[in-house]
PDB file of N, CA and C in Angstrom:
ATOM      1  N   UNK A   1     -18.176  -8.109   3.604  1.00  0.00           N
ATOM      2  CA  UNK A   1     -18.231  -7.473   2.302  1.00  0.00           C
ATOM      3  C   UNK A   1     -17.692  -6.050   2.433  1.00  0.00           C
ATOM      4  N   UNK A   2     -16.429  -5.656   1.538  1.00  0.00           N
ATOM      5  CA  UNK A   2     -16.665  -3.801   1.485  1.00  0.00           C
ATOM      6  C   UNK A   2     -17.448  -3.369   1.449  1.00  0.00           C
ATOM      7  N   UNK A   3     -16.997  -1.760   1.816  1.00  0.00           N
ATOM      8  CA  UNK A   3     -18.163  -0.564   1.797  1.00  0.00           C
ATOM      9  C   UNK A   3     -16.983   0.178   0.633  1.00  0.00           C
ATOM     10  N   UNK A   4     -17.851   0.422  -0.389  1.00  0.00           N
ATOM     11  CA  UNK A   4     -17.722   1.233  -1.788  1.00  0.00           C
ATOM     12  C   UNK A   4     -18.236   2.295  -1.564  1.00  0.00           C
ATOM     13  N   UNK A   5     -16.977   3.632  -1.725  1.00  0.00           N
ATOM     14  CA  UNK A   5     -17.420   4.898  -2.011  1.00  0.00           C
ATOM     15  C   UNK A   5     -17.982   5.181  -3.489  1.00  0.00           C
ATOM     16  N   UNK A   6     -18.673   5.856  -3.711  1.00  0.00           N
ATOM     17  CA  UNK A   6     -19.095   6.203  -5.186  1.00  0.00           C
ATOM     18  C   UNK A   6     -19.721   7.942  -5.103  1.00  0.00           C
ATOM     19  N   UNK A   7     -19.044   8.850  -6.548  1.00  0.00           N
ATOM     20  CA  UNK A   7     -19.028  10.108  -6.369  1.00  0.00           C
ATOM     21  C   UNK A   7     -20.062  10.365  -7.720  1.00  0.00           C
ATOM     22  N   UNK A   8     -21.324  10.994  -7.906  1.00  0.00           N
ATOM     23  CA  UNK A   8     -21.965  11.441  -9.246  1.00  0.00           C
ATOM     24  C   UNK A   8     -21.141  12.170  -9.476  1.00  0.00           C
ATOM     25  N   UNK A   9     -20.709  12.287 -11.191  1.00  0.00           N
ATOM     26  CA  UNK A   9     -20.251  13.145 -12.000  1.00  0.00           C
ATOM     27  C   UNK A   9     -21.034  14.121 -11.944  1.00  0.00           C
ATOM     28  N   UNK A  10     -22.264  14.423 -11.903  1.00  0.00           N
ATOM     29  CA  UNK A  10     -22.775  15.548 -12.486  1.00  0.00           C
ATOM     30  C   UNK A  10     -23.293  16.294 -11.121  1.00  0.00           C
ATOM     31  N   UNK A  11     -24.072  15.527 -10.571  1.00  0.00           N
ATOM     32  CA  UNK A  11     -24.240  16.720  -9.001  1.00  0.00           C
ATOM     33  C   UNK A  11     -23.351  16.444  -7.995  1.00  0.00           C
ATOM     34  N   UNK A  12     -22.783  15.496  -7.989  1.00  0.00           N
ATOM     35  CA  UNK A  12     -21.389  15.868  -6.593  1.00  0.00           C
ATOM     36  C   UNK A  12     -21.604  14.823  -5.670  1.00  0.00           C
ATOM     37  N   UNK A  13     -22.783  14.247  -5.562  1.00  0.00           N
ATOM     38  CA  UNK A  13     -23.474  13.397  -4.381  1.00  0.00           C
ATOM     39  C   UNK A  13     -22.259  12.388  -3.899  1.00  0.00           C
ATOM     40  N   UNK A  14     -22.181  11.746  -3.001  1.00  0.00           N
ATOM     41  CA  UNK A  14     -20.913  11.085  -2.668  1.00  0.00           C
ATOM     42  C   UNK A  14     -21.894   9.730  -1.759  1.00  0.00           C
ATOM     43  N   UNK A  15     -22.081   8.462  -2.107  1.00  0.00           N
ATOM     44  CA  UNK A  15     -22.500   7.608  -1.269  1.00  0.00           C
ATOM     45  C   UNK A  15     -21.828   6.388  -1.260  1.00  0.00           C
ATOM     46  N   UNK A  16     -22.330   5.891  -0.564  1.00  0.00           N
ATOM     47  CA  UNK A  16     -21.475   4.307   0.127  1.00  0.00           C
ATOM     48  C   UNK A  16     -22.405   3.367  -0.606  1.00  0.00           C
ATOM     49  N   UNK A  17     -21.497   2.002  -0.891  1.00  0.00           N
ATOM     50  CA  UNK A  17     -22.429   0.911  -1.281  1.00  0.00           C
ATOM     51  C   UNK A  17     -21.697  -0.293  -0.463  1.00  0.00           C
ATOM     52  N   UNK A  18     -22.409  -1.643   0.226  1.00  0.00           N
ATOM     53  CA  UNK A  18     -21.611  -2.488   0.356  1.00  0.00           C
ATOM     54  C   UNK A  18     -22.178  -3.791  -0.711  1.00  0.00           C
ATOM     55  N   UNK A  19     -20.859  -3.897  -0.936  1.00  0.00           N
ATOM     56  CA  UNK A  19     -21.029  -4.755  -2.553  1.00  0.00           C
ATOM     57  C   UNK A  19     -20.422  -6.111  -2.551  1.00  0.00           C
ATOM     58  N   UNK A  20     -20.062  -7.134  -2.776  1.00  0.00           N
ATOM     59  CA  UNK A  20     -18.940  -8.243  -3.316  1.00  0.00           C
ATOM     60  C   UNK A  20     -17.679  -7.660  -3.843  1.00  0.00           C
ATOM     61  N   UNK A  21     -17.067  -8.365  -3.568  1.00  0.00           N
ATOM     62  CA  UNK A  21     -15.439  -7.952  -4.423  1.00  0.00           C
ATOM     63  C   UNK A  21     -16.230  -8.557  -6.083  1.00  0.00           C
ATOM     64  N   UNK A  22     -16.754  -9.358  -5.972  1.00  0.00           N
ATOM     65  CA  UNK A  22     -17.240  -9.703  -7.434  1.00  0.00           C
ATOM     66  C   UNK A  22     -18.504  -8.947  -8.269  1.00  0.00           C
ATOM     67  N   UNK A  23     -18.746  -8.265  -7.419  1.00  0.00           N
ATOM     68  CA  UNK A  23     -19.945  -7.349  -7.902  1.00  0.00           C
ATOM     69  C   UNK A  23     -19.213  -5.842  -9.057  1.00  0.00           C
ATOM     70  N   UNK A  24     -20.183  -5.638  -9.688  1.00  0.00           N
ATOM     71  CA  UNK A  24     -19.971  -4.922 -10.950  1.00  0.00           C
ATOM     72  C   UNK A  24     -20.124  -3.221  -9.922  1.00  0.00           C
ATOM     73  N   UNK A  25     -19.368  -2.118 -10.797  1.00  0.00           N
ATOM     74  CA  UNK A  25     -19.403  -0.611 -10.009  1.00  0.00           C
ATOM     75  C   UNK A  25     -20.974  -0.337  -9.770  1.00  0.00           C
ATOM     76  N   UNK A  26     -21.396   0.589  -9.426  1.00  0.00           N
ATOM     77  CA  UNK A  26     -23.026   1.176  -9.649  1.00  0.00           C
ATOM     78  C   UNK A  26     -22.491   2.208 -10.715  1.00  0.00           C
ATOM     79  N   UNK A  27     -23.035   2.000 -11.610  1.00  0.00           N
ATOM     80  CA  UNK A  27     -23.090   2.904 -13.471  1.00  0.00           C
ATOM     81  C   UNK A  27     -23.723   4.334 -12.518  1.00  0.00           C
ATOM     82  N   UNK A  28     -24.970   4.553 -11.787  1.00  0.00           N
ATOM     83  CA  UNK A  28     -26.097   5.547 -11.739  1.00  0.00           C
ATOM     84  C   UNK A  28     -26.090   6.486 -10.255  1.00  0.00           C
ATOM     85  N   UNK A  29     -26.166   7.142 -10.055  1.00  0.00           N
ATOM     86  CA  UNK A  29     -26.314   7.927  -9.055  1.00  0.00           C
ATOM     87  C   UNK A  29     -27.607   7.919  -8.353  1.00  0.00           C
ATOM     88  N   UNK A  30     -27.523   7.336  -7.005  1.00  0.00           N
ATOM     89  CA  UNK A  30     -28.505   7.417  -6.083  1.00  0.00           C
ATOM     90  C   UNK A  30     -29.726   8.471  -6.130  1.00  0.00           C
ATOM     91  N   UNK A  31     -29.190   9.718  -6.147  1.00  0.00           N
ATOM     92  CA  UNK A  31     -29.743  11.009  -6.126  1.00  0.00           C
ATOM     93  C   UNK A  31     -30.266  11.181  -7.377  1.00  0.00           C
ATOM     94  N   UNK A  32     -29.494  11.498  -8.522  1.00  0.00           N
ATOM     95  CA  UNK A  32     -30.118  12.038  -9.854  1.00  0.00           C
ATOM     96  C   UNK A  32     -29.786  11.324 -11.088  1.00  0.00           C
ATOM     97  N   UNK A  33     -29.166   9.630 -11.064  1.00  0.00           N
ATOM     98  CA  UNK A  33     -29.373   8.889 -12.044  1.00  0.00           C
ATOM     99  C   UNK A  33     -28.486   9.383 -12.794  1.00  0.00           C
ATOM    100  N   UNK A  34     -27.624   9.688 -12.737  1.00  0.00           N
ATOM    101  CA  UNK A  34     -26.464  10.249 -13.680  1.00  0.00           C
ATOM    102  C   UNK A  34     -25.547   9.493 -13.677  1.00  0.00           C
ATOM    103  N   UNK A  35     -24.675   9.406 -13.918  1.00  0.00           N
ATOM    104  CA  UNK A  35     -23.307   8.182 -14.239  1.00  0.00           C
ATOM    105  C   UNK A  35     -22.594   8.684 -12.938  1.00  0.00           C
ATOM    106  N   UNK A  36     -22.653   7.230 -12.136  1.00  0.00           N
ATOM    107  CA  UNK A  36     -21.246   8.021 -10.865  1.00  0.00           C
ATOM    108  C   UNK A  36     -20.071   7.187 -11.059  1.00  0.00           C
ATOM    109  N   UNK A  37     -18.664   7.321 -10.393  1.00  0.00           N
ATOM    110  CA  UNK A  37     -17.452   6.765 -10.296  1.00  0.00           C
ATOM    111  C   UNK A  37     -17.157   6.165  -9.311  1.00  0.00           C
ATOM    112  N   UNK A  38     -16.789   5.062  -8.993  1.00  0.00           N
ATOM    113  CA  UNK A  38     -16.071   4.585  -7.405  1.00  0.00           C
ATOM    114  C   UNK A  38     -15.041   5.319  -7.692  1.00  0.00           C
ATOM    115  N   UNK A  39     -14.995   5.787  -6.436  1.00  0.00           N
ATOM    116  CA  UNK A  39     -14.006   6.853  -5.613  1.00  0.00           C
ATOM    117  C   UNK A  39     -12.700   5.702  -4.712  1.00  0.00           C
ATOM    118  N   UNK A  40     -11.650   5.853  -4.817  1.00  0.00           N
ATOM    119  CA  UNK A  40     -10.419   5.787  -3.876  1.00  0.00           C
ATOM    120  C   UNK A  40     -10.614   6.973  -2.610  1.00  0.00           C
ATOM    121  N   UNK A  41     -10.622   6.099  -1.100  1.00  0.00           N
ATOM    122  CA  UNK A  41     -10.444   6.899  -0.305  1.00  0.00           C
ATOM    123  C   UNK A  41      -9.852   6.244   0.962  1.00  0.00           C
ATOM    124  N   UNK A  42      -9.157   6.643   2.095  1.00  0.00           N
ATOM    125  CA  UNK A  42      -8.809   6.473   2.844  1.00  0.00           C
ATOM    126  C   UNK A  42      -9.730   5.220   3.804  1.00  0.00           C
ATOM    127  N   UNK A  43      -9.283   3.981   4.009  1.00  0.00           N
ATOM    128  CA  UNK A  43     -10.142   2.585   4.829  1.00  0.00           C
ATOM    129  C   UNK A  43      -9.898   3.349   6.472  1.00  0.00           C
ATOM    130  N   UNK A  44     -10.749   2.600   6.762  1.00  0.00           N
ATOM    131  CA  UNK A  44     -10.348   1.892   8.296  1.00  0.00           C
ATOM    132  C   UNK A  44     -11.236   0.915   8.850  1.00  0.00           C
ATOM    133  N   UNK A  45      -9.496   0.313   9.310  1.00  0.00           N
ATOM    134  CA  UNK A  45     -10.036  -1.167   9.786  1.00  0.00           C
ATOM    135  C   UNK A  45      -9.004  -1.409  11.126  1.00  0.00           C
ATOM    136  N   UNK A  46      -9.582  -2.413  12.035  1.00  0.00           N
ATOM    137  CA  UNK A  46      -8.787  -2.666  13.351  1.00  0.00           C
ATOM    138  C   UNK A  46      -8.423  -4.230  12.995  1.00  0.00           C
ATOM    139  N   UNK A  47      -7.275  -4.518  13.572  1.00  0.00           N
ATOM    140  CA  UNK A  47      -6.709  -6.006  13.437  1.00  0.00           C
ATOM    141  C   UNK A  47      -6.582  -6.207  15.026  1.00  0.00           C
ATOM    142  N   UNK A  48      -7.516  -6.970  15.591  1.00  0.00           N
ATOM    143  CA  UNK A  48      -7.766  -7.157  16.829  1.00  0.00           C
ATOM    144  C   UNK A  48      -7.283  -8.747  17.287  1.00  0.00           C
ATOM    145  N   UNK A  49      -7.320  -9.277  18.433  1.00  0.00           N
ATOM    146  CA  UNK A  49      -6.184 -10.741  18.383  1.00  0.00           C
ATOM    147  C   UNK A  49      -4.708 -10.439  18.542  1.00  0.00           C
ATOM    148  N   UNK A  50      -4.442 -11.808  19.301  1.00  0.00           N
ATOM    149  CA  UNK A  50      -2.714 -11.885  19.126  1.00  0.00           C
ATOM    150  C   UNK A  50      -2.535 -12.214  17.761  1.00  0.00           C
ATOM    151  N   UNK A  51      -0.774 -11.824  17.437  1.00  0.00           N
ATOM    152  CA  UNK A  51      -0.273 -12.080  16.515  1.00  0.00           C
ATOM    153  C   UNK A  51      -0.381 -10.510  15.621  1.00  0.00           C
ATOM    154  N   UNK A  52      -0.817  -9.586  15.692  1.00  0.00           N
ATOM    155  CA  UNK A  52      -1.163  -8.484  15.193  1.00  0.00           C
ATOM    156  C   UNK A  52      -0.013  -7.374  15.591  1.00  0.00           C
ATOM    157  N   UNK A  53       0.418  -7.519  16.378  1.00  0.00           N
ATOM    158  CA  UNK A  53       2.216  -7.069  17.061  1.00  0.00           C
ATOM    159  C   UNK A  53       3.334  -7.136  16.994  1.00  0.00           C
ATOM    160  N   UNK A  54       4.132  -6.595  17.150  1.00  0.00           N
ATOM    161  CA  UNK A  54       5.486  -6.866  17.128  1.00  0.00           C
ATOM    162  C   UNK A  54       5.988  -7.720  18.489  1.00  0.00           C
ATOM    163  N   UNK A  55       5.640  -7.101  19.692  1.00  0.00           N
ATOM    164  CA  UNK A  55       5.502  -8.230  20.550  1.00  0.00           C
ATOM    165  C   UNK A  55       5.071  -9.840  20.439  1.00  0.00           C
ATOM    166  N   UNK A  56       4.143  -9.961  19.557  1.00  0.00           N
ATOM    167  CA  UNK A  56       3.452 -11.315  19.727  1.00  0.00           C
ATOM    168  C   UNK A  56       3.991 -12.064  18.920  1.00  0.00           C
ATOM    169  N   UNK A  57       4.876 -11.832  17.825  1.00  0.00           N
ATOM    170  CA  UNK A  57       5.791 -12.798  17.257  1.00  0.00           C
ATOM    171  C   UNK A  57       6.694 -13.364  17.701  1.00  0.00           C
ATOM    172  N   UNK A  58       7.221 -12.813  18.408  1.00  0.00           N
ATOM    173  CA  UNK A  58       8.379 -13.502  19.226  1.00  0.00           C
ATOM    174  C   UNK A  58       8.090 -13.502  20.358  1.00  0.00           C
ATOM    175  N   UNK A  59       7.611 -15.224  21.341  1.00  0.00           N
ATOM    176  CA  UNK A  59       7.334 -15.238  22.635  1.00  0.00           C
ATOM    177  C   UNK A  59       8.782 -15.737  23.228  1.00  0.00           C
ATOM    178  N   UNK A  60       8.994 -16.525  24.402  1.00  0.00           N
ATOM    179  CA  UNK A  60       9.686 -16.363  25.171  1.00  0.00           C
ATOM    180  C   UNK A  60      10.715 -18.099  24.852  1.00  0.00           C
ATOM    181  N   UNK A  61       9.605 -18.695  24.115  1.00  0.00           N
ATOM    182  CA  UNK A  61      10.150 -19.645  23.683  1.00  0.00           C
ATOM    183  C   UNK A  61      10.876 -20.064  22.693  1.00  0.00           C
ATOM    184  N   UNK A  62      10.243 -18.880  21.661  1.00  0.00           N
ATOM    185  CA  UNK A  62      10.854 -18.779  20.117  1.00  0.00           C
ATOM    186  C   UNK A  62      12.029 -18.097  20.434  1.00  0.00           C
ATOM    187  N   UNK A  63      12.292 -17.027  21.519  1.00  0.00           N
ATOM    188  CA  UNK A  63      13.492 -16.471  21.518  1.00  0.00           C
ATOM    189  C   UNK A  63      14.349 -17.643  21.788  1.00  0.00           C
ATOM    190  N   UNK A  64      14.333 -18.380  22.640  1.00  0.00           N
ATOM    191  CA  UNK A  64      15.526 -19.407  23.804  1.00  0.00           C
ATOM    192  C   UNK A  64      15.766 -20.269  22.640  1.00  0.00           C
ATOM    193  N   UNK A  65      14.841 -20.830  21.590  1.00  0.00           N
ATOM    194  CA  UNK A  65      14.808 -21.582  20.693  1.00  0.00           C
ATOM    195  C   UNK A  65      16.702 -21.401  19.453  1.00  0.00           C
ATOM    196  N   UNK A  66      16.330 -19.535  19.237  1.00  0.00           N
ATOM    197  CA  UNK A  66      17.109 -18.780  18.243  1.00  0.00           C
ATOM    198  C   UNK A  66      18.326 -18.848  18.791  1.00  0.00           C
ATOM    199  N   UNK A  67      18.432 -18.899  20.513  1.00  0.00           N
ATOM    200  CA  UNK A  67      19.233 -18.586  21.094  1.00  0.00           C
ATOM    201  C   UNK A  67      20.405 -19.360  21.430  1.00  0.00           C
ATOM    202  N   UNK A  68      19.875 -20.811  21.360  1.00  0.00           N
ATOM    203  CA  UNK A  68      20.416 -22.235  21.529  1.00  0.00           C
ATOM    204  C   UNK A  68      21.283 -22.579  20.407  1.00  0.00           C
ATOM    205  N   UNK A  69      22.617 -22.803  20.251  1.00  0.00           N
ATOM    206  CA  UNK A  69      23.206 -23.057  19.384  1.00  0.00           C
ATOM    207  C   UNK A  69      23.038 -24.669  18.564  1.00  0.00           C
ATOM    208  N   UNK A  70      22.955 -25.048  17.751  1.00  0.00           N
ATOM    209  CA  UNK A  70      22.308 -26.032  16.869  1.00  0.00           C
ATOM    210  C   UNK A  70      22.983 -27.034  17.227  1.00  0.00           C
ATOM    211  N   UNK A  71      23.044 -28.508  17.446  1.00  0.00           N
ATOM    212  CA  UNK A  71      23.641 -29.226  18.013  1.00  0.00           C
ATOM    213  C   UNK A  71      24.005 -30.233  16.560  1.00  0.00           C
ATOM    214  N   UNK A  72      25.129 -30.754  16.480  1.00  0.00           N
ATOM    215  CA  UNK A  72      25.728 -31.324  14.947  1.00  0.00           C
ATOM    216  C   UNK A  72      25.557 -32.977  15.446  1.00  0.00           C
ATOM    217  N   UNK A  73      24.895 -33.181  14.868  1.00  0.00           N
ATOM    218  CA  UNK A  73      24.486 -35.185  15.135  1.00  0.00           C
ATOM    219  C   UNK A  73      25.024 -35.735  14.346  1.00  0.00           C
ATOM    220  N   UNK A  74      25.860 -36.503  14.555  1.00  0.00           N
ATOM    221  CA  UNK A  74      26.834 -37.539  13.667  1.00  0.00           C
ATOM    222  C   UNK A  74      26.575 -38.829  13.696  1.00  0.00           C
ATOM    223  N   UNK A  75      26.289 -39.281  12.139  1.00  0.00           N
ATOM    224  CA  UNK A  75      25.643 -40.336  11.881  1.00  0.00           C
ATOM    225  C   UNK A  75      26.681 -41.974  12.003  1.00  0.00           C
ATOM    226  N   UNK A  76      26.520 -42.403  12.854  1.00  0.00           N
ATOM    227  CA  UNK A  76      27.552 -43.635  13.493  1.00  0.00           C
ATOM    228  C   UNK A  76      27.755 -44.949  12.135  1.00  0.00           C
TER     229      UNK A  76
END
């Protein structure tokens, strides 16, 4: 599930929520019940595993594969 930033309009407070992508904003402020906003801010996330590279797309086989000129089969 994300983690949702959310900023109160009225005192400043800035907190995290983790929510559903289908879940509705939080209307209220943690701190003083005031109307807050989800905030846009900078993620981070790691993509860990092969295939996540520029290396790992092309192994040694897929190259020789590209490399091999296509052979034309003629139907007798």
């Amino acid at each position: 599930m994300p983690i949702y930033e959310y900023r109160c309009e009225k005192c400043g407070h800035q907190f995290d929520m983790i929510q559903k992508m289908s879940d509705s904003p939080v209307q209220k402020c943690e701190k003083c019940g005031e109307e807050s906003r989800r905030i846009i801010s900078q993620t981070s996330f790691m993509l860990k595993g092969t295939g996540w590279y520029a290396t790992d797309y092309a192994g040694k086989k897929a190259h020789k594969e590209k490399a091999a000129p296509a052979k034309d089969v003629k139907a007798s």
